[in-house]
Protein backbone atom coordinates (compact mmCIF):
# COMPACT_ATOMS: atom_id res chain seq x y z
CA UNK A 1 0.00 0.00 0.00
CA UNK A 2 1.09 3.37 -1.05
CA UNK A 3 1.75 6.26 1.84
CA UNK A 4 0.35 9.18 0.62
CA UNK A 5 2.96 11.93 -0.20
CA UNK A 6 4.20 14.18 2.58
CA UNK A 7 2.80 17.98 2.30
CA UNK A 8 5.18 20.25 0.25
CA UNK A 9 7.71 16.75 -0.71
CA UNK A 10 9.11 16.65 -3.33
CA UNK A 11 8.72 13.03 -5.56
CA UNK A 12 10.76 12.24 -8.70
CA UNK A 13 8.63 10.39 -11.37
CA UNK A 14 10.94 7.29 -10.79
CA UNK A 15 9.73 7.56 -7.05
CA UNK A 16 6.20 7.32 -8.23
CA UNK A 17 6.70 4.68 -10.78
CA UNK A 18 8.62 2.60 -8.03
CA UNK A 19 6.33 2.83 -5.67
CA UNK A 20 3.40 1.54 -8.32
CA UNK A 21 5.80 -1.24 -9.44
CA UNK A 22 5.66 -2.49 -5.99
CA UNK A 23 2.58 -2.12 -4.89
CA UNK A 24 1.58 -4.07 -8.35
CA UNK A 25 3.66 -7.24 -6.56
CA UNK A 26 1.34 -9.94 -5.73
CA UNK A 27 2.84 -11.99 -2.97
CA UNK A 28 0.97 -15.27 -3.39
CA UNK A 29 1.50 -15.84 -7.37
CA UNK A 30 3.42 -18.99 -8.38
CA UNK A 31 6.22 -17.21 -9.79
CA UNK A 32 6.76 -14.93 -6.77
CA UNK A 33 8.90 -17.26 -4.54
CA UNK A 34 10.14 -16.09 -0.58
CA UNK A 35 12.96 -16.95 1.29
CA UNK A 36 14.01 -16.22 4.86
CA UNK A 37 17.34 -13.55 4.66
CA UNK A 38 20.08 -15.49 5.81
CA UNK A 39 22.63 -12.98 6.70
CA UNK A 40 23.10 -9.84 8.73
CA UNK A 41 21.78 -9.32 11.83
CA UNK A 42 17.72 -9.26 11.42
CA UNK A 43 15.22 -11.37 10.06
CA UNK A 44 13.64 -10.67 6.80
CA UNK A 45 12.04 -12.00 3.49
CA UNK A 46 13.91 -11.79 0.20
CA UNK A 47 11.81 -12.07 -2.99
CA UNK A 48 12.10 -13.38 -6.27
CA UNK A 49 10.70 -13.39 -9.54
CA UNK A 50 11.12 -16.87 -11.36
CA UNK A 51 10.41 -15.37 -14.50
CA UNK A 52 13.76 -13.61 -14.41
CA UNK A 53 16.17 -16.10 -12.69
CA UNK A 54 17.27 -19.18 -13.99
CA UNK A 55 14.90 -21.11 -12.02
CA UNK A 56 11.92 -23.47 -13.57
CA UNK A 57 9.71 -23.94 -11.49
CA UNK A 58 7.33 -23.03 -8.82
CA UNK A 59 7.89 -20.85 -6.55
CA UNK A 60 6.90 -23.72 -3.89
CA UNK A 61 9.66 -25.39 -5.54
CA UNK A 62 12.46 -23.08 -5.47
CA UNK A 63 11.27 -22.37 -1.30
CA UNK A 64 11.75 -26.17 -1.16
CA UNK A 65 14.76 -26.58 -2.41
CA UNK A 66 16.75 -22.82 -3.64
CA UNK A 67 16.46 -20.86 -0.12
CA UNK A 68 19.73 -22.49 0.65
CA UNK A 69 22.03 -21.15 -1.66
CA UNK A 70 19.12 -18.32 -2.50
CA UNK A 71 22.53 -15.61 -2.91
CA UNK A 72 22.87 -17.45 -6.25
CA UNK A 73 19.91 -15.85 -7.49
CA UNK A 74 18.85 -11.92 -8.38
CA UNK A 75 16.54 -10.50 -5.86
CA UNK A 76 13.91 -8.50 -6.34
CA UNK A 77 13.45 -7.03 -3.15
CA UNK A 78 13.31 -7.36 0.78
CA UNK A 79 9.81 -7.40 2.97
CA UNK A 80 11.18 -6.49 5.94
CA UNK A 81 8.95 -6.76 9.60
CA UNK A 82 9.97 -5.10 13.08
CA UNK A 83 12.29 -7.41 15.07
CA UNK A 84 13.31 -5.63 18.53
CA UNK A 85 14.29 -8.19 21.15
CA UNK A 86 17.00 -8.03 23.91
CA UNK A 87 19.25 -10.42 21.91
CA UNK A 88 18.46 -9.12 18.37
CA UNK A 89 19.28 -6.14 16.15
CA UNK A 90 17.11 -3.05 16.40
CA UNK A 91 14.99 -3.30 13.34
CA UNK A 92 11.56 -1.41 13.41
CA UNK A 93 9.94 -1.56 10.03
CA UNK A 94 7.52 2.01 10.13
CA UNK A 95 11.15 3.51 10.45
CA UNK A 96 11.99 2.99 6.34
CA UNK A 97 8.70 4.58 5.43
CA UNK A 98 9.43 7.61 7.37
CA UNK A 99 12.81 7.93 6.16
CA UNK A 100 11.69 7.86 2.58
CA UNK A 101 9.52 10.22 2.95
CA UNK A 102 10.99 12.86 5.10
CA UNK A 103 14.17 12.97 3.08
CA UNK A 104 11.73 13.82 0.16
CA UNK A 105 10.53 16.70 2.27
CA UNK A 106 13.87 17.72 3.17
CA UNK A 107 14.65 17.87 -0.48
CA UNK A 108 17.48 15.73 0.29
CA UNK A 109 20.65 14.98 -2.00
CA UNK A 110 21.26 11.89 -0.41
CA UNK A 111 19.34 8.61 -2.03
CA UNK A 112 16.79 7.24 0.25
CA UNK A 113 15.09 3.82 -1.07
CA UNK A 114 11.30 4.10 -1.93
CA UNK A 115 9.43 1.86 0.84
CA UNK A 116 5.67 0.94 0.09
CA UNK A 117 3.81 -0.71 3.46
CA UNK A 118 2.94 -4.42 2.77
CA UNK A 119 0.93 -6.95 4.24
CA UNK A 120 0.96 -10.58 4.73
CA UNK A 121 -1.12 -13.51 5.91
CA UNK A 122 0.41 -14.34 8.89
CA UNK A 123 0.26 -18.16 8.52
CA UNK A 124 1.60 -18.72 5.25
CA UNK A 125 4.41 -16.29 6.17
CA UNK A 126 4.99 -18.26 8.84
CA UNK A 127 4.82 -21.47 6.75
CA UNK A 128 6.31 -20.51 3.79
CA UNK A 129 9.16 -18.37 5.34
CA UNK A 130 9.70 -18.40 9.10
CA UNK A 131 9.68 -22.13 9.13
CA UNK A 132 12.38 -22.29 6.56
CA UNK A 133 14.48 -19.28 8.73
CA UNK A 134 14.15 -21.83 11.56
CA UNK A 135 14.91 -25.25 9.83
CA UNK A 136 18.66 -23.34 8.53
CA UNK A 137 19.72 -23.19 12.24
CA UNK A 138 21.21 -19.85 11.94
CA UNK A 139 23.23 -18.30 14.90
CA UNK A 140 23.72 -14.95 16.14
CA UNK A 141 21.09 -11.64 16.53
CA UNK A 142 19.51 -12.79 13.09
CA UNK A 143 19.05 -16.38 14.29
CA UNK A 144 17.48 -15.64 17.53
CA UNK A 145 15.16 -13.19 15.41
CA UNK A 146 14.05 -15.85 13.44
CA UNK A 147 13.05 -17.84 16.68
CA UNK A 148 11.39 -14.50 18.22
CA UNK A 149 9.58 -14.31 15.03
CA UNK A 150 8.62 -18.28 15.10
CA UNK A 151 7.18 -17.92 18.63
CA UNK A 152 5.10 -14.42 17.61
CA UNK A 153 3.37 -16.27 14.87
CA UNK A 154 2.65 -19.31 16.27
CA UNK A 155 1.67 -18.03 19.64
CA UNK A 156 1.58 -14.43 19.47
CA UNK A 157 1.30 -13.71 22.89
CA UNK A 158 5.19 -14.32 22.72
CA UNK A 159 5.88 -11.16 21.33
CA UNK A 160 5.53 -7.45 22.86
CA UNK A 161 4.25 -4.95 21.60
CA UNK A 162 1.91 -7.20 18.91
CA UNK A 163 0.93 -3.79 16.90
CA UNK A 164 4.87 -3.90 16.12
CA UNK A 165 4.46 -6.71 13.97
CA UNK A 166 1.03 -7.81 13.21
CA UNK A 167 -2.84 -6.15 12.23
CA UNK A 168 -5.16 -5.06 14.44
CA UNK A 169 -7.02 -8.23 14.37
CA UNK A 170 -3.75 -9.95 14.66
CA UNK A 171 -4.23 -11.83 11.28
CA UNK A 172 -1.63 -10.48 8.97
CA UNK A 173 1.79 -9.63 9.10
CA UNK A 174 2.86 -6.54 8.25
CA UNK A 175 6.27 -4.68 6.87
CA UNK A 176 7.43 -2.80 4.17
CA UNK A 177 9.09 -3.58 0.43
CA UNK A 178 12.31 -2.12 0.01
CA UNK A 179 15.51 -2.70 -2.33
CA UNK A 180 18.54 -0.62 -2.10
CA UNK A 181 21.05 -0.53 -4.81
CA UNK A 182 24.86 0.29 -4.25
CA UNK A 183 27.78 -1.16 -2.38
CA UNK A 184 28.87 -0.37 1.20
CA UNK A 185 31.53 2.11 1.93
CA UNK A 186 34.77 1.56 3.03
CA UNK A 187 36.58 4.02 5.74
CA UNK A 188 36.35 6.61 4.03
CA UNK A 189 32.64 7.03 4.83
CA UNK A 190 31.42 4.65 7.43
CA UNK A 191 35.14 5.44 9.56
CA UNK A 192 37.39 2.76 11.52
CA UNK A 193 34.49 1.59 13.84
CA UNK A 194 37.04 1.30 16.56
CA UNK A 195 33.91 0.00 19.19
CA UNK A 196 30.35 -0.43 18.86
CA UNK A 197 28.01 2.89 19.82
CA UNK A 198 29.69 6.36 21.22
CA UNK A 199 33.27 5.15 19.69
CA UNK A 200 32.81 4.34 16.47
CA UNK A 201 30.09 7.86 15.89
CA UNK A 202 33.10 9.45 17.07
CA UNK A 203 35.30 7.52 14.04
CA UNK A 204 32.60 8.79 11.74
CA UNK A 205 33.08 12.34 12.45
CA UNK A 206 36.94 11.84 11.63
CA UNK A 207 36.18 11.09 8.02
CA UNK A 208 37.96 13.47 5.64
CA UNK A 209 34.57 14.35 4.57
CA UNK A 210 33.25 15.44 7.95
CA UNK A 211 36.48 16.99 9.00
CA UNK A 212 35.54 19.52 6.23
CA UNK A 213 32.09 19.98 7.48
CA UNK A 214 33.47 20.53 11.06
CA UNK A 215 36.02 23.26 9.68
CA UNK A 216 35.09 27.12 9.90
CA UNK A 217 36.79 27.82 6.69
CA UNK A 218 35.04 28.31 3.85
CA UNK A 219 34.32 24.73 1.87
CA UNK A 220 37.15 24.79 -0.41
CA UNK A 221 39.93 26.18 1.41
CA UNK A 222 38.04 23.65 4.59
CA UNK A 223 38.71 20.58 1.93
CA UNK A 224 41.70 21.63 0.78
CA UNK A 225 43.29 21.95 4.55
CA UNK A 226 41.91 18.60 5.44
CA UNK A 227 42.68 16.53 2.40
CA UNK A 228 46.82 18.10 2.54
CA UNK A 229 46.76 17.08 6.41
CA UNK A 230 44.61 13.88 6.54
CA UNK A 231 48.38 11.85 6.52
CA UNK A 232 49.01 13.35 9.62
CA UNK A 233 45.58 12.22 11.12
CA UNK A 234 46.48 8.50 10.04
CA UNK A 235 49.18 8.55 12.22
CA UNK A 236 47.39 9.73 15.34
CA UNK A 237 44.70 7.71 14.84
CA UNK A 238 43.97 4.87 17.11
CA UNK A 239 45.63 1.87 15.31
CA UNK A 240 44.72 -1.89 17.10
CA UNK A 241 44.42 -4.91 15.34
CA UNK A 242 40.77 -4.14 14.91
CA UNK A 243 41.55 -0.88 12.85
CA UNK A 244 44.72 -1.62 11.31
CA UNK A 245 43.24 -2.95 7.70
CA UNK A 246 40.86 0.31 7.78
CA UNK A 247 43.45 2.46 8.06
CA UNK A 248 45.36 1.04 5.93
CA UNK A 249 42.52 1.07 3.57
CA UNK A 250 42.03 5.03 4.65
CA UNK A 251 46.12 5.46 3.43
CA UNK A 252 45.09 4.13 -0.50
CA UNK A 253 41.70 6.42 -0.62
CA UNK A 254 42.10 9.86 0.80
CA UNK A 255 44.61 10.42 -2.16
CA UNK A 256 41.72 9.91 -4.75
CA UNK A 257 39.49 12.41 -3.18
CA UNK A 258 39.07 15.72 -4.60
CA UNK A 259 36.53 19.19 -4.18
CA UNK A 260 33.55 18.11 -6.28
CA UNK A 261 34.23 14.36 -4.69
CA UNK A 262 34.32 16.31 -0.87
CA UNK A 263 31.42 18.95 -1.57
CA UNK A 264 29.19 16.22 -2.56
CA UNK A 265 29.99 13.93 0.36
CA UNK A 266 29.45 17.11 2.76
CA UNK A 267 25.93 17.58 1.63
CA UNK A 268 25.19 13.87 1.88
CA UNK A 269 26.68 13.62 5.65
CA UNK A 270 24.82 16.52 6.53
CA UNK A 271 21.65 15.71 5.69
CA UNK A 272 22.44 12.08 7.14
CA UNK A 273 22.99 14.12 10.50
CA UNK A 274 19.87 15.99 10.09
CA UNK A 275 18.18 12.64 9.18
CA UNK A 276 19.42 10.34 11.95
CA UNK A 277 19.06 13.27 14.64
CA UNK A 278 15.22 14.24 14.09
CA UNK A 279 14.31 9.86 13.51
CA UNK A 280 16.33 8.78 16.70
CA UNK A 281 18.88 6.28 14.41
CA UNK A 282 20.95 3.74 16.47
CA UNK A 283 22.69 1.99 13.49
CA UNK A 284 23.92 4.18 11.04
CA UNK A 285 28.00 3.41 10.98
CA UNK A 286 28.59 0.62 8.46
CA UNK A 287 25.74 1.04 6.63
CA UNK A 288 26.37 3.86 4.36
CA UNK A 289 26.50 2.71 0.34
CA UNK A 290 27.44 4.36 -3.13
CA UNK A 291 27.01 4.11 -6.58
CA UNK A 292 29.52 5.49 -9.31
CA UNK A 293 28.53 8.31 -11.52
CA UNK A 294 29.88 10.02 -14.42
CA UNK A 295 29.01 13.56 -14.95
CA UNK A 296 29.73 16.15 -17.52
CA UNK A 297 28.22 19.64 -18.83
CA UNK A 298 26.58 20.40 -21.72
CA UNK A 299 26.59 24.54 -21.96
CA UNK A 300 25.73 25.07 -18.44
CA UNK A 301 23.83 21.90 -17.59
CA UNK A 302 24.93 19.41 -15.38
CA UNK A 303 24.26 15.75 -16.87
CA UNK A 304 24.75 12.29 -15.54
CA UNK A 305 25.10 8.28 -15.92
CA UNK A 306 25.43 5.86 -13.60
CA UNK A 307 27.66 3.30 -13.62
CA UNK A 308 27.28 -0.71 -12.04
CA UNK A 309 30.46 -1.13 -10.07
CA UNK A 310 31.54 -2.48 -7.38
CA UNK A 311 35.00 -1.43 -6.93
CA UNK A 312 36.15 0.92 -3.92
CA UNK A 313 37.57 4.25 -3.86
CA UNK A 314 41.03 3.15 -4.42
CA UNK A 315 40.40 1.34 -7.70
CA UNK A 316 38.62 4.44 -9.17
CA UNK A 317 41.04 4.44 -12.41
CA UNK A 318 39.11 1.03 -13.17
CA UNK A 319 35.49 2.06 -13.20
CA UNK A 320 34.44 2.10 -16.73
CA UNK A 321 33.47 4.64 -18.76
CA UNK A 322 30.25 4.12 -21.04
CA UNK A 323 31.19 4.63 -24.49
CA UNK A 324 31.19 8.24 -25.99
CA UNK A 325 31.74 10.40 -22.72
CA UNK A 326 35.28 10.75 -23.15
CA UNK A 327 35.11 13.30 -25.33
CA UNK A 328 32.95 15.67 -22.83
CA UNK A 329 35.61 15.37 -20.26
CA UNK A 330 33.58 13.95 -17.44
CA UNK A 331 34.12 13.54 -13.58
CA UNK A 332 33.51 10.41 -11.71
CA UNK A 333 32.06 10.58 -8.18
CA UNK A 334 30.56 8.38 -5.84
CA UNK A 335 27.31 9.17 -4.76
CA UNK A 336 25.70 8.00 -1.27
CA UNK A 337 22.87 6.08 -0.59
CA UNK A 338 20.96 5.29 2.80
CA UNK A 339 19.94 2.08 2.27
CA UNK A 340 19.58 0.51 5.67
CA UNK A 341 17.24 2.85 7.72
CA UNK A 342 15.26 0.41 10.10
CA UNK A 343 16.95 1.25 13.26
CA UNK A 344 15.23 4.67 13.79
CA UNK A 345 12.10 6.51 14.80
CA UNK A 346 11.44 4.05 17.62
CA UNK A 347 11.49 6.03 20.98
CA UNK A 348 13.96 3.30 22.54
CA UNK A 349 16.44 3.53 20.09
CA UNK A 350 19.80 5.10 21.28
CA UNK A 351 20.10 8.64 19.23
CA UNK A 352 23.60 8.35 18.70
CA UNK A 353 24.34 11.62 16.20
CA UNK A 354 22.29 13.41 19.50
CA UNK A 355 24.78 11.31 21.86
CA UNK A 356 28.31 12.76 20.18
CA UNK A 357 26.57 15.97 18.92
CA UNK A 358 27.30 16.01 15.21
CA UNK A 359 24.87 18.49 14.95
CA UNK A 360 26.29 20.88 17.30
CA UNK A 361 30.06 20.20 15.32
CA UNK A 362 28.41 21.19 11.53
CA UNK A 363 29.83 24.11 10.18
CA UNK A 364 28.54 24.02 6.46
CA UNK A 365 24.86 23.18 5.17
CA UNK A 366 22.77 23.66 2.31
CA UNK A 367 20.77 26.67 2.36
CA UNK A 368 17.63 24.52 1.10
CA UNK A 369 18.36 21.86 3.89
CA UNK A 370 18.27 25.14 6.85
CA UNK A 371 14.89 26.21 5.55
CA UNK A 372 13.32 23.06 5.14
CA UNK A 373 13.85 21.88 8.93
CA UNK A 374 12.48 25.21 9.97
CA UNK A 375 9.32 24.60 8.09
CA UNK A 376 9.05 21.52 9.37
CA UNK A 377 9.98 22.63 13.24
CA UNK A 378 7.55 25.70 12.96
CA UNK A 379 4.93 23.29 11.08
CA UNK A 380 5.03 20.79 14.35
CA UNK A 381 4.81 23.64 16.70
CA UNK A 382 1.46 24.97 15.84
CA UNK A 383 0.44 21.11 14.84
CA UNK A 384 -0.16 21.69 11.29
CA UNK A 385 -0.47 19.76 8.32
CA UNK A 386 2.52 17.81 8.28
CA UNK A 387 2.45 17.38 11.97
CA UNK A 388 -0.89 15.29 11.07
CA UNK A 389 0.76 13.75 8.01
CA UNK A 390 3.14 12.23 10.36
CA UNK A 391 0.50 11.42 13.15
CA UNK A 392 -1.63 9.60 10.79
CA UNK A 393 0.09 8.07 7.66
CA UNK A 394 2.42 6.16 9.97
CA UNK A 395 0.78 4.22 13.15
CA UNK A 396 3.41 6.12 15.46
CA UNK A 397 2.80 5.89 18.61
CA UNK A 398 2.43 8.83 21.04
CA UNK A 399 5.78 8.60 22.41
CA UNK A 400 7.58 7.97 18.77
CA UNK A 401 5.75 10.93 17.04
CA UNK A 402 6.41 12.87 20.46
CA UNK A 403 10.03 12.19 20.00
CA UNK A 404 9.80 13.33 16.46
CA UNK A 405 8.25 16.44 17.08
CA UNK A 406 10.94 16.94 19.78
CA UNK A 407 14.32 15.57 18.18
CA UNK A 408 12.85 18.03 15.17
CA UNK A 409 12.79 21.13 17.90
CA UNK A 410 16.12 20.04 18.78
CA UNK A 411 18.20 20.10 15.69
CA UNK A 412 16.72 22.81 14.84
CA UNK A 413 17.47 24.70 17.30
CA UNK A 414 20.94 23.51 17.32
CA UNK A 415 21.30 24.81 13.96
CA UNK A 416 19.49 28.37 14.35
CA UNK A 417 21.31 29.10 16.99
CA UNK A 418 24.21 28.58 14.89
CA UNK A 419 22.94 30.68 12.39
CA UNK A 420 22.78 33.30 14.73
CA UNK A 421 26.34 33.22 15.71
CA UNK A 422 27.37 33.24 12.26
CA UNK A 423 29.32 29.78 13.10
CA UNK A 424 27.79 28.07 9.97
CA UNK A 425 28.58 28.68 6.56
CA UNK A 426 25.39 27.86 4.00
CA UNK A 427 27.54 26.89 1.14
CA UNK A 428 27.43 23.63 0.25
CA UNK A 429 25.91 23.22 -3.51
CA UNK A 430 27.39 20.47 -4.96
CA UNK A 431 26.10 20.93 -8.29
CA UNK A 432 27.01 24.48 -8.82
CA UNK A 433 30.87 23.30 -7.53
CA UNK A 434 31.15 20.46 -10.28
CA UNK A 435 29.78 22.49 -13.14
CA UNK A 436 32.14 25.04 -12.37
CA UNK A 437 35.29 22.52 -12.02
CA UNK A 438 33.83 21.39 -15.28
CA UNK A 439 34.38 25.07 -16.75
CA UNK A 440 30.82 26.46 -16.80
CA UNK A 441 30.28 30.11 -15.05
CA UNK A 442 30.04 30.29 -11.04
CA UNK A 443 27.37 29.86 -9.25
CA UNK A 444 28.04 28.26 -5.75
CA UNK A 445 26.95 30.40 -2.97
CA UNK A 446 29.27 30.71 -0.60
CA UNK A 447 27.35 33.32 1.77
CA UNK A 448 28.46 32.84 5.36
CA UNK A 449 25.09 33.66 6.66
CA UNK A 450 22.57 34.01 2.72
CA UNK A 451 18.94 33.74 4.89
CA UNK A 452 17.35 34.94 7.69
CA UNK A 453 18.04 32.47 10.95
């Protein structure tokens, strides 16, 4: 089922067309085979379409006898359901949806997955996938989500709260479809993860990338100072035999970064701050992706193509280069994507960008991303339209939108005041910095203080 669009969002026509494509997926057909995810850390269903793998037969078939090796195969999404136990991942399904759809409200450079809501008879998903997620005898968070999961469909009363995972009338299952495209990170994003929680948020915020955003110069001279002195960092940095291969790793990349690479990456990381702070995200180091892209100009528009790789940073010289381009000169960056977005908007989540105050350390934004948190902050305070977009479209509970309309208050607040300092520069327009490395005219704004606070 389709969420309706947030007030004042904006929606790309692929958005729209993805959302109908999956909402147009009939779970029960006999080509539509499910298999219990068999990796990670939290349960989940994986889909396929037998019409486009090498696989004939039924889909009762392939469950039978493909789940196994089901990594083999093309997927053609994830249903994903809540999972929050005391010995599992934090996975809380509502959390997606939001994300999608407050990022398009934010206007936000960074690519957040469509998510449609989905429901499923709770019996067959238990005997068609649960069953199988119990008979592979996995170990670990995801296995004892699987059993968690067993024990909530076959005697719900196992399970607290239900309304996290089934219908009011307890019959059906419910989640969302999701499918992310990209590959993770390496250190050069996601950081050394030197310890789980507190630690490894503080890693992320030694990034080359948010090193710039936590400098007062302005962004060029700010990427500049931190890509000449990043060596230096690498040999302060806490080295153990846990970080050793990601900072070696670190070593190979920050060489192959560059100002449209850095000004891009800024945006993304600040909008992931602004994202994480207002929906309460627990789980965000590790789980940041990318996709290559070429771009060039034509006059003084920016174009694009995206390229499937999967090599890292330091094997840039390798990603291919469609045929034609070369002669328009094009740039290759990596673009981000927030695929993994499950672990937020729940109340009892640890807020971890709130717990090592990334906010508070942002020096550079995008004007548009400033004025779209205040209309969202001065929308909640007088309980206006999307305050009841978000109170309705979503199930949230009292205490999760509460915490929404709060964590919102916060960050916004963090960054007004800011503002009002004149501590933050609103210069970060990635697009306007590659067209002019690309030779067209200037027109980055680089205003230390361009709108009223």
């Amino acid at each position: 089922m389709r969420v309706d669009p947030a007030p004042g969002a904006r929606y790309s026509t692929q958005d729209e067309e993805t959302e109908t494509h999956y909402c147009s997926i009939e779970l029960y057909r006999s080509d539509i085979a499910l298999c219990p995810k068999s990796w990670s850390t939290s349960p989940g269903t994986i889909l396929y379409n037998l019409q486009t793998i090498p696989f004939s037969g039924t889909s009762a078939e392939f469950e039978r006898t493909a789940c196994s090796e089901q990594k083999k195969y093309k997927k053609l999404l994830k249903y994903k359901q809540t999972m929050n136990e005391v010995d599992t991942s934090g996975t809380y399904s509502t959390s997606s949806l939001v994300y999608y759809h407050l990022s398009r409200f934010l206007d936000a450079t960074i690519h957040v997955p469509v998510s449609v809501y989905r429901e499923m008879d709770r019996q067959a998903h238990l005997e068609r996938v649960t069953e199988s997620g119990i008979s592979m005898g996995l170990s670990g968070m995801i296995g004892a989500g699987w059993k968690h999961l067993y024990d909530a469909e076959s005697r719900e009363s196992n399970y607290s709260p239900l309304e996290h995972l089934f219908t009011r009338d307890r019959q059906k299952i419910y989640g969302i479809f999701i499918s992310g495209v990209g590959e993770r990170y390496g250190p050069e994003i996601n950081g050394i993860r030197s310890a789980w929680g507190v630690p490894q948020n503080l890693d992320f915020q030694e990034t080359p990338a948010f090193r710039a955003l936590r400098s007062e110069l302005p962004f060029r001279n700010a990427i500049r100072q931190v890509l000449n002195s990043y060596g230096a960092y690498l040999t302060t940095a806490p080295n153990t035999s846990a970080t050793k291969a990601l900072l070696e790793s670190l070593a190979k990349t920050y060489p192959k970064m560059n100002v449209p690479q850095m000004v891009y990456w800024m945006k993304e990381l600040s909008e992931i701050a602004v994202l994480d702070f207002v929906l309460t995200q627990q789980d965000r180091i590790g789980n940041i992706d990318y996709e290559w892209v070429w771009y060039w100009r034509e006059g003084n528009q920016l174009r694009s193509q995206t390229v499937g790789s999967d090599l890292p940073l330091d094997r840039k010289s390798e990603v291919p280069m469609p045929p034609g381009l070369s002669a328009k000169s094009p740039l290759l960056l990596q673009r981000s994507h927030l695929n993994d977005n499950d672990a937020g908007t729940y109340t009892r989540y640890a807020n971890y960008t709130k717990k090592t105050e990334m906010l508070e350390k942002i020096r550079h934004l995008a004007p548009a991303t400033y004025v779209r948190l205040k209309e969202l902050a001065m929308d909640f305070r007088k309980k206006g339209r999307l305050y009841r977009y978000f109170e309705g479209k979503f199930g949230l509970s009292p205490g999760d939108l509460a915490g929404l309309v709060r964590n919102t208050e916060l960050a916004f607040g963090i960054l007004q005041n800011q503002c009002r300092k004149g501590s933050i520069r609103f210069d970060l327009d990635p697009e306007a910095t590659l067209l002019e490395e690309l030779g067209a005219s200037s027109t980055a704004q680089q205003s230390s203080q361009p709108l009223g606070c």
